[in-house]
Protein backbone atom coordinates (compact mmCIF):
# COMPACT_ATOMS: atom_id res chain seq x y z
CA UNK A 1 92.81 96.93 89.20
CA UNK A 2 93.41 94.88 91.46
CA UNK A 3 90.20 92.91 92.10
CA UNK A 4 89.99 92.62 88.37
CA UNK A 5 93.87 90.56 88.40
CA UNK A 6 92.50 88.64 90.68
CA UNK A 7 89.07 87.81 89.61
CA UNK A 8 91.36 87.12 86.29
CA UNK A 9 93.33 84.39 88.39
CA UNK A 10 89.98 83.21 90.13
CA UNK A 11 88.57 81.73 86.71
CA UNK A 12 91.94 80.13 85.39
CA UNK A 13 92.08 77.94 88.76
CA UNK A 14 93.42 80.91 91.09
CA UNK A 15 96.85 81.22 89.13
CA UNK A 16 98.15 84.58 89.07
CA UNK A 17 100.24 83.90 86.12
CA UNK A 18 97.23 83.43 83.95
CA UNK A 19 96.54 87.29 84.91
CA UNK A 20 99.62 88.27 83.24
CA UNK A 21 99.48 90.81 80.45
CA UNK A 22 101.18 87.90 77.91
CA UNK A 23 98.72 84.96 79.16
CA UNK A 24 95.86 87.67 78.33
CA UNK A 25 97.08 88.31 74.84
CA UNK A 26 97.72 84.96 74.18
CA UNK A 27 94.92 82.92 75.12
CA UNK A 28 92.00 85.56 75.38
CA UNK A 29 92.59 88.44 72.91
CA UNK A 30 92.80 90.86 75.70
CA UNK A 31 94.80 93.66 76.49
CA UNK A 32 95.10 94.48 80.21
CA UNK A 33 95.83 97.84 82.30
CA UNK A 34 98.65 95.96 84.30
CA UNK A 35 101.95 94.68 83.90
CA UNK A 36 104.11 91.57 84.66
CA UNK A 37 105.51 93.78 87.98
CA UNK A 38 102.45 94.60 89.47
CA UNK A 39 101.55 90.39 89.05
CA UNK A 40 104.61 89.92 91.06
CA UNK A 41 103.86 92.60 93.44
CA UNK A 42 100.30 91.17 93.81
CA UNK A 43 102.13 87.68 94.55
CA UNK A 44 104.48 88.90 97.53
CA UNK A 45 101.29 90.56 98.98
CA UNK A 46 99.01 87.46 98.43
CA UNK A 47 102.25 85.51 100.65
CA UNK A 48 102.61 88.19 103.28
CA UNK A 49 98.71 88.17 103.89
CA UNK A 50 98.60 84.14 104.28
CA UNK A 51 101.98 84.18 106.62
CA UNK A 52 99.93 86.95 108.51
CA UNK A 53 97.16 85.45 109.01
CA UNK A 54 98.99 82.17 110.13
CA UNK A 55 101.19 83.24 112.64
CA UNK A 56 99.29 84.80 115.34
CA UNK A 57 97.16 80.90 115.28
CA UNK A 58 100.41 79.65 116.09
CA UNK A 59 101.98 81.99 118.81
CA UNK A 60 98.40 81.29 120.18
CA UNK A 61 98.78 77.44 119.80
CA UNK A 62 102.54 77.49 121.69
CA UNK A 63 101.44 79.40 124.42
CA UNK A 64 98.74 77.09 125.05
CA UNK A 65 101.23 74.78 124.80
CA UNK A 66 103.42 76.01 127.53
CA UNK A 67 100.85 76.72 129.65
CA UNK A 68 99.48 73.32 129.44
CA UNK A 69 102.71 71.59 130.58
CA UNK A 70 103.29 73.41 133.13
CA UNK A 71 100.39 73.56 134.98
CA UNK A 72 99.67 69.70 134.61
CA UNK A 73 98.84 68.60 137.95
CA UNK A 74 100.08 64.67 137.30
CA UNK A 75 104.10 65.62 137.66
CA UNK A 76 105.78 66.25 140.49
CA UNK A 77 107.34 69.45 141.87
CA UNK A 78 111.16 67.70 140.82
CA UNK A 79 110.59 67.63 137.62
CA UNK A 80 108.48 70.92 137.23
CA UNK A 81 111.36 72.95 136.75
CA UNK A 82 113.36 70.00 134.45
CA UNK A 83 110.50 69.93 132.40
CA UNK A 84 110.34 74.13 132.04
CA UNK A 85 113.55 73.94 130.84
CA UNK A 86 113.52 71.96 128.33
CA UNK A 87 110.21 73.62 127.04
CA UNK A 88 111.70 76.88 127.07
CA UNK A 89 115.06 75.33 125.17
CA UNK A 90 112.58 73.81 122.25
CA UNK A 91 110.91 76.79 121.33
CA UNK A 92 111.31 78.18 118.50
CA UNK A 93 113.38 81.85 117.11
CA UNK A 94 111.06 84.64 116.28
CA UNK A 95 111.45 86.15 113.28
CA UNK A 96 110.81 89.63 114.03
C-alpha cells in the first residue's frame, strides 16, 4: 500500500497530498485502500527518513571539523588551547 501512495505522489510531482483518498476521487475517479491518516503517517516517516539520513553527514562533517583545527600545524602552542575552547563552546546541542 504503501509503494502504491507513493508511486501515486511520484506522478503528480512527488506531492503526497495528491495521494489522498479526496484528490483520488476528485480528479481521477478512483477509490483508494488508504485514508487521509495513513498520508500523514506516510509524511512524518518520509521527514524522519531525510533527517536520518542527514545527520550522521553532519556529525561526520563537525568532527572533521574539530579535528582539523586542532591539529593545524601553522598556530602556536598559546593559542592551541584558546582556540579548543572556543571550538568546543560553538558546537552545537544534540538532540538526542
Amino acid at each position: 500500500m504503501a509503494a502504491r501512495t507513493l508511486l501515486c505522489a511520484a506522478k503528480n510531482k512527488f506531492r503526497l497530498d495528491a495521494a489522498k483518498p479526496a484528490y483520488q476521487l476528485e480528479n481521477f475517479g478512483k477509490t483508494v485502500p488508504w485514508d487521509e491518516t495513513f498520508i500523514a503517517e506516510m509524511k512524518r516517516g518520509l521527514i524522519a527518513c531525510r533527517v536520518m539520513l542527514v545527520k550522521p553527514s553532519l556529525i561526520q562533517i563537525g568532527k572533521l571539523a574539530d579535528t582539523n583545527y586542532l591539529d593545524s600545524p601553522s598556530f602556536s602552542s598559546t593559542y592551541v588551547s584558546i582556540r579548543y575552547i572556543t571550538i568546543l563552546s560553538h558546537k552545537p546541542v544534540k538532540c538526542s
